[in-house]
N, C-alpha and C. Protein backbone atom coordinates (compact mmCIF):
# COMPACT_ATOMS: atom_id res chain seq x y z
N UNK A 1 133.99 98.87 124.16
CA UNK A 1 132.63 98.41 124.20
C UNK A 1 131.71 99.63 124.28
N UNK A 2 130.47 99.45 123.68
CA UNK A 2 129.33 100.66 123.66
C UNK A 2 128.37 100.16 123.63
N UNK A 3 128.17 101.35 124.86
CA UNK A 3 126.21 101.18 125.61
C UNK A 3 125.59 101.47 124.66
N UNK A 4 124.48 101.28 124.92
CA UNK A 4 123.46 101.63 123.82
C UNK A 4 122.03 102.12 125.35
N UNK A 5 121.78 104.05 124.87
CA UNK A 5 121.08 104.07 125.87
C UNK A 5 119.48 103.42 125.86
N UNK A 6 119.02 102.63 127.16
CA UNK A 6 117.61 102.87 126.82
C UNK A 6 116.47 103.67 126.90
N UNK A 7 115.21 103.46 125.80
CA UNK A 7 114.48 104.35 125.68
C UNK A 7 113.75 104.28 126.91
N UNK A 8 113.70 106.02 127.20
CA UNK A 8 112.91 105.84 127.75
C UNK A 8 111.19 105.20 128.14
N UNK A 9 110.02 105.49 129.11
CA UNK A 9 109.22 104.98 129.31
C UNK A 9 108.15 106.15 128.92
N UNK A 10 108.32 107.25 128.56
CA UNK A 10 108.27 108.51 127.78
C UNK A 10 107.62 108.05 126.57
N UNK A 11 109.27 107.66 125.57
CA UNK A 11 108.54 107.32 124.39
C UNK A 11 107.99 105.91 124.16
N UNK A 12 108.36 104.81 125.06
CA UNK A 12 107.55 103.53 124.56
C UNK A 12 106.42 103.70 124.82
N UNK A 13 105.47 104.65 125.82
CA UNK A 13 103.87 104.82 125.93
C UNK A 13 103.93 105.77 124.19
N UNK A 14 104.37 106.31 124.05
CA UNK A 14 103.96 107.31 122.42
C UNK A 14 104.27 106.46 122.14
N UNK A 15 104.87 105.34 121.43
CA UNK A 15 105.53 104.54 120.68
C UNK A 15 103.99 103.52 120.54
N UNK A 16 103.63 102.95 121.76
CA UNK A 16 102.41 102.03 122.27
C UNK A 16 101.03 102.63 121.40
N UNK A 17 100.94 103.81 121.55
CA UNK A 17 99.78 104.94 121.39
C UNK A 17 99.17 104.95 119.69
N UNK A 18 100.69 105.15 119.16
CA UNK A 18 100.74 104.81 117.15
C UNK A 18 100.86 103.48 117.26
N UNK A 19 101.18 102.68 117.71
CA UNK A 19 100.95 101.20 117.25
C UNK A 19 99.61 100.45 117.35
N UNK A 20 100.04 99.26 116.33
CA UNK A 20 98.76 98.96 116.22
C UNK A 20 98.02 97.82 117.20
N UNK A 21 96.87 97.51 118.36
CA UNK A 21 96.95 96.92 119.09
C UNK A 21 96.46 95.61 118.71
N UNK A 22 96.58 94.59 119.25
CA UNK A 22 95.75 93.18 118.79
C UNK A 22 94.46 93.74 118.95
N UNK A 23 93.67 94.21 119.51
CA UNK A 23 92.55 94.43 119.82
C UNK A 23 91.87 95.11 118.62
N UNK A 24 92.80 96.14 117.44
CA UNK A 24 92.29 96.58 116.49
C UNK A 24 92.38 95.70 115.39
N UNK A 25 92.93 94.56 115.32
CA UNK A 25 92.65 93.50 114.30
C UNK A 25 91.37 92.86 113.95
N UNK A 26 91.44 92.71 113.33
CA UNK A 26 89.97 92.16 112.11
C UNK A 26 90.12 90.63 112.77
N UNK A 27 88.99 89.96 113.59
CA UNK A 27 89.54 88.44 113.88
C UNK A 27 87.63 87.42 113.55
N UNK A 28 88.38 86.38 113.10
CA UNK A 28 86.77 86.14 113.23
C UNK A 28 86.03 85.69 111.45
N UNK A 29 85.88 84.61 111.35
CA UNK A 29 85.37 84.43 110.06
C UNK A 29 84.57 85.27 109.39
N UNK A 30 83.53 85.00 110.71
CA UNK A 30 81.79 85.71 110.03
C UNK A 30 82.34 87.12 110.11
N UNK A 31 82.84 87.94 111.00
CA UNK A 31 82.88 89.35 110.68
C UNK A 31 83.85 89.25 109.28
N UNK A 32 84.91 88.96 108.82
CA UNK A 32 84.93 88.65 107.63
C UNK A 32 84.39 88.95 106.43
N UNK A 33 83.55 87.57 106.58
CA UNK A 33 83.27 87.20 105.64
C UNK A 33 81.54 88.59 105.22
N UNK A 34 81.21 89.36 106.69
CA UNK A 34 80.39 89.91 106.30
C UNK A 34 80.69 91.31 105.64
N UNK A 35 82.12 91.71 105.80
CA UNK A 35 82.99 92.66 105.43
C UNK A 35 83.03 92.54 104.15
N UNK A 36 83.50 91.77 103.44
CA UNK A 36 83.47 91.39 102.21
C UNK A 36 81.96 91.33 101.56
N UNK A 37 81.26 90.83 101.93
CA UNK A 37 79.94 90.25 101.10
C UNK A 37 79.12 91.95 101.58
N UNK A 38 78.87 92.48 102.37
CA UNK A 38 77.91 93.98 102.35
C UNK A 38 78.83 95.34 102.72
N UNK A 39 80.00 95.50 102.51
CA UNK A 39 80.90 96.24 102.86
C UNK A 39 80.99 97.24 101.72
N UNK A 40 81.09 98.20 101.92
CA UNK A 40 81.07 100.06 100.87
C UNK A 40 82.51 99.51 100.34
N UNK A 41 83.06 99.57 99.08
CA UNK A 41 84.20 99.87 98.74
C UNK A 41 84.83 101.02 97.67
N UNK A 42 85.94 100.95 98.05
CA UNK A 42 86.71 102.41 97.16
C UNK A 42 87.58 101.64 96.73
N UNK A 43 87.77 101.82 95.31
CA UNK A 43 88.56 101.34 94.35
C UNK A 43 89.64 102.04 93.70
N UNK A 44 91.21 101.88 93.80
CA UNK A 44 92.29 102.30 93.18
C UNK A 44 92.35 100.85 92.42
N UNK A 45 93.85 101.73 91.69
CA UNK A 45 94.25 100.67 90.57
C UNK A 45 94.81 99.11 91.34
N UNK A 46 95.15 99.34 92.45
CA UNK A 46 96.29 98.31 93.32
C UNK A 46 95.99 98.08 94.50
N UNK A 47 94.68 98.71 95.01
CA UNK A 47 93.99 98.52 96.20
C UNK A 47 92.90 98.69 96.92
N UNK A 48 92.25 97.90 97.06
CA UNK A 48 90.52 98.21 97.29
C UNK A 48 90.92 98.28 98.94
N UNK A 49 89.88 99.42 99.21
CA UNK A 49 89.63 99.38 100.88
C UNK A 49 87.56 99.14 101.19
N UNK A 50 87.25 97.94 102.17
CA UNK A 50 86.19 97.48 101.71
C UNK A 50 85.89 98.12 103.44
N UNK A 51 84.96 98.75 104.05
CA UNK A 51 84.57 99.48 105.12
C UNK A 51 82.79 99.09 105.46
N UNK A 52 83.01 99.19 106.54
CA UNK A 52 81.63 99.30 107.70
C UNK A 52 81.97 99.89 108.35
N UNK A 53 80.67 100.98 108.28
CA UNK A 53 80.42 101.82 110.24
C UNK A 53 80.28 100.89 111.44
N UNK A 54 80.96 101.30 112.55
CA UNK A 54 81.36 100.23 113.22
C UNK A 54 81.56 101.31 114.43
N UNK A 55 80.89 101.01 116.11
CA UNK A 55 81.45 101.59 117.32
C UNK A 55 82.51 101.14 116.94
N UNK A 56 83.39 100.33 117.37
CA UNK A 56 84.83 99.36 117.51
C UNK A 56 85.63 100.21 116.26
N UNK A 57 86.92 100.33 116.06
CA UNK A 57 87.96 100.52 114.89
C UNK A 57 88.17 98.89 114.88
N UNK A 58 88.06 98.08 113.89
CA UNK A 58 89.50 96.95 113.33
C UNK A 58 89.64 97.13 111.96
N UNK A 59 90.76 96.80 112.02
CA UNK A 59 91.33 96.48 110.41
C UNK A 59 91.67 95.00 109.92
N UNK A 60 91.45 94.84 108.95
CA UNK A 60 92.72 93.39 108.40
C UNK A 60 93.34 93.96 107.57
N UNK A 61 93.96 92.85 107.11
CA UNK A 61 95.24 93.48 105.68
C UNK A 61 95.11 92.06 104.92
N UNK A 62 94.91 92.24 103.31
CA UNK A 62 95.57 90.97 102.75
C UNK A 62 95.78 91.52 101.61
N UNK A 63 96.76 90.18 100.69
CA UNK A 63 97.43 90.58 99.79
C UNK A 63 97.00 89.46 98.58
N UNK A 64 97.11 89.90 97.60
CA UNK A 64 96.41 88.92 96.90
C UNK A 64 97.37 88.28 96.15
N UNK A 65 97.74 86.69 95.78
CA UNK A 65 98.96 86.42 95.46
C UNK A 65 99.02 86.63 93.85
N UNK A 66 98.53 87.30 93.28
CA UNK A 66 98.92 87.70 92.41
C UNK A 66 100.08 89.21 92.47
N UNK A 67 100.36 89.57 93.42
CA UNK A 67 101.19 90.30 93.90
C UNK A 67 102.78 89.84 93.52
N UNK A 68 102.68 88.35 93.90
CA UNK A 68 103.57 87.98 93.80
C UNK A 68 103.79 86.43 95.05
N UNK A 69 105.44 86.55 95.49
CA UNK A 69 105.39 85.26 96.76
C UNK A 69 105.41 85.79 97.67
N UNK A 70 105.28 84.82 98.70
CA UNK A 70 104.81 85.54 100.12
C UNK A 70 105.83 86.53 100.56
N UNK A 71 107.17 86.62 100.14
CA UNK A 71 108.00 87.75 100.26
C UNK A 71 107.41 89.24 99.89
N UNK A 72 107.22 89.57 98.56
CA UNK A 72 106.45 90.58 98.13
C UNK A 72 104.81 90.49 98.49
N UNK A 73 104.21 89.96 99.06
CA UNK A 73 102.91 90.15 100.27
C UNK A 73 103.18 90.31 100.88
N UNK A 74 103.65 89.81 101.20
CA UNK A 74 104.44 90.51 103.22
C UNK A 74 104.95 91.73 103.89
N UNK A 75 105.53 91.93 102.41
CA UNK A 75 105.89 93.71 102.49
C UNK A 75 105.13 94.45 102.02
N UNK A 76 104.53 93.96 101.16
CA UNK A 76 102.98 94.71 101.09
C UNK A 76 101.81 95.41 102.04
N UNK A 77 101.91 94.06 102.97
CA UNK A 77 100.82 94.21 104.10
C UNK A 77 101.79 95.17 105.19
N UNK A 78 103.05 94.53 105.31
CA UNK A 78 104.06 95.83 106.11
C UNK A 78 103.66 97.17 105.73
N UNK A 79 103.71 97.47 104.92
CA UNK A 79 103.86 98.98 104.05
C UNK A 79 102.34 99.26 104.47
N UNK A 80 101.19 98.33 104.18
CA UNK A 80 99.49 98.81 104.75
C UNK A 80 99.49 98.94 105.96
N UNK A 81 100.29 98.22 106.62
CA UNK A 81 99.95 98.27 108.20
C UNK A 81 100.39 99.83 108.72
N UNK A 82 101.79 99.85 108.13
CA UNK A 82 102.56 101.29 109.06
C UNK A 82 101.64 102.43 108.17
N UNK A 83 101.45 102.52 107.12
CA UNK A 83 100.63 103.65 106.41
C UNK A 83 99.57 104.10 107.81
N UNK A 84 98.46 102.86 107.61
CA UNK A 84 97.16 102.80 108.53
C UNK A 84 97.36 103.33 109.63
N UNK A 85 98.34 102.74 110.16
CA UNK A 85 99.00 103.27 112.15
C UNK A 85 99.45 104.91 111.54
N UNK A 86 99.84 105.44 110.40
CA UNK A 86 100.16 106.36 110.95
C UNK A 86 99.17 107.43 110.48
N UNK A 87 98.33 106.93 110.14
CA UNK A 87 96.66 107.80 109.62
C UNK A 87 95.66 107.39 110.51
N UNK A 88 95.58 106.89 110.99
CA UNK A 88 94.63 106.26 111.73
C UNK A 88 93.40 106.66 111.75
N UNK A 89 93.47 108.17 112.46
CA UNK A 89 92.22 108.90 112.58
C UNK A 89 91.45 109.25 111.47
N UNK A 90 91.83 108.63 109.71
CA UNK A 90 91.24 108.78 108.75
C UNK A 90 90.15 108.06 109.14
N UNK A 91 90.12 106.63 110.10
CA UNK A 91 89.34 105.54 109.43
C UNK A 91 88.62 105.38 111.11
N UNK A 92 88.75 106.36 111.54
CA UNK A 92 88.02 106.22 113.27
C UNK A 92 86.54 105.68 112.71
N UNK A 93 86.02 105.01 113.68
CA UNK A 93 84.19 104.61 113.81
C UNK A 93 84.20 103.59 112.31
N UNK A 94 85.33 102.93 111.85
CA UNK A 94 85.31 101.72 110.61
C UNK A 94 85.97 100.49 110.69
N UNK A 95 85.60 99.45 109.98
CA UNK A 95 85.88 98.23 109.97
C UNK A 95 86.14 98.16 108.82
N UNK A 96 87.55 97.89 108.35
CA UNK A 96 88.31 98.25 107.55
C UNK A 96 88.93 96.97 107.19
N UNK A 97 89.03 96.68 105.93
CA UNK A 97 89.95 95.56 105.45
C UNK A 97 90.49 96.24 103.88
N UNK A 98 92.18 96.23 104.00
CA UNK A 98 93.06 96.75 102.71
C UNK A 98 93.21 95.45 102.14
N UNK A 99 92.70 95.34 100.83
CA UNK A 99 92.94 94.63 99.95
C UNK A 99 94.06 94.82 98.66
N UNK A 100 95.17 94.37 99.15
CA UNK A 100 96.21 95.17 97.77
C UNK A 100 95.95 93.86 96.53
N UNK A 101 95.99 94.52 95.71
CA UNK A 101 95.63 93.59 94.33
C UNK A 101 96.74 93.12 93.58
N UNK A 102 98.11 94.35 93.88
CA UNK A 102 99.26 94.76 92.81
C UNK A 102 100.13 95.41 93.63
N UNK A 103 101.45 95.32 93.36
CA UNK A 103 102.41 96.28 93.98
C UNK A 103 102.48 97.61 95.18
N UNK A 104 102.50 97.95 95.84
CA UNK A 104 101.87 99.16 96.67
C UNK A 104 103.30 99.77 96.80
N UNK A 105 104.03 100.53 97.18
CA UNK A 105 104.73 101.52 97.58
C UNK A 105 104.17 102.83 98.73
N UNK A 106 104.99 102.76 99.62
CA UNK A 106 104.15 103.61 101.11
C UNK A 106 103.29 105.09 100.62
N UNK A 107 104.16 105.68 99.94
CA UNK A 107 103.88 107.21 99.11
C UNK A 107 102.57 106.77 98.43
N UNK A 108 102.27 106.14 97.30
CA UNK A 108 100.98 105.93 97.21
C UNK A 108 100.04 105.45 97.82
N UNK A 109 100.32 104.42 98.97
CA UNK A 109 99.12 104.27 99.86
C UNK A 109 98.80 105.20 101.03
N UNK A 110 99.84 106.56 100.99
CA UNK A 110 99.30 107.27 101.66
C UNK A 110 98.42 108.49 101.15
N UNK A 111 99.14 108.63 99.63
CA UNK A 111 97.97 108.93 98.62
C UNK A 111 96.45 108.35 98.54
N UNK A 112 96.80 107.37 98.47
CA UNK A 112 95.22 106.77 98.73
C UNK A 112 94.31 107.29 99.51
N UNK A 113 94.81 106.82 100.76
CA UNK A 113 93.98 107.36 102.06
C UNK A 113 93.62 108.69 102.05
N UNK A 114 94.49 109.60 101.64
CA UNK A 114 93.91 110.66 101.95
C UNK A 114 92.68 111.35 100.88
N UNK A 115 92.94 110.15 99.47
CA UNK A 115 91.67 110.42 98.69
C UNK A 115 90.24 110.03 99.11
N UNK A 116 90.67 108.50 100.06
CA UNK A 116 89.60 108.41 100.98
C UNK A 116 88.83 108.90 101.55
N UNK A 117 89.51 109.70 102.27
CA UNK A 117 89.31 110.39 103.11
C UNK A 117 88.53 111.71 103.18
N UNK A 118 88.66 111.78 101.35
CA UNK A 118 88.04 112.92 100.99
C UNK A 118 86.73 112.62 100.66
N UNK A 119 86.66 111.42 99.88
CA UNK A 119 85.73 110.56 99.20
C UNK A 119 84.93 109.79 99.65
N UNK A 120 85.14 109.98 101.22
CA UNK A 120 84.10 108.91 102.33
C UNK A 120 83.19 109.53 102.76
């Protein structure tokens, strides 16, 4: 039989720190829906990111089903979420919603961001 050691309390606070909290989620119709309707956007071939200056950071994520079935959205929005958590500080002081249109792969959406980033 084999232990398996546990992590320490070390790395689950770093672990806590890059993750993403409920509190940074996008919740709420009207903020939404006002994200969408007066929101700055940057346009790639496979993914619009639609932004407001904002005290607060949130994000949403959606996928558009032309992507495909909710299998290939799902990993879509997976792949936006861990990108975002691990850039984070690109998008400090914004209200952020990733719109993937088409296929994403992690390497290009971290391409993205950092064109963002240049381009904001």
């Amino acid at each position: 039989m084999t232990f398996v050691k546990r992590a320490s309390n070390k790395n689950i606070n770093t672990v806590k720190q890059l993750g993403l909290d409920k509190t940074e989620r996008l919740k709420g119709k009207q903020i939404i829906k006002k994200l969408f309707s007066t929101g700055r956007r940057f346009h790639t071939s496979n993914l619009t990111i639609i932004y407001l200056p904002s005290d607060k950071n949130a994000t949403g994520f959606v996928a558009s089903k032309r992507i495909g079935g909710a299998v290939k959205r799902n990993r879509v929005k997976r792949i936006l979420r861990e990108a975002y958590r691990m850039n984070k500080d690109n998008f400090k002081g914004l209200k952020v919603i990733f719109y993937a249109r088409g296929p994403l792969k992690f390497n290009e959406v971290v391409d993205i961001f950092k064109t963002f980033q240049e381009g904001k």
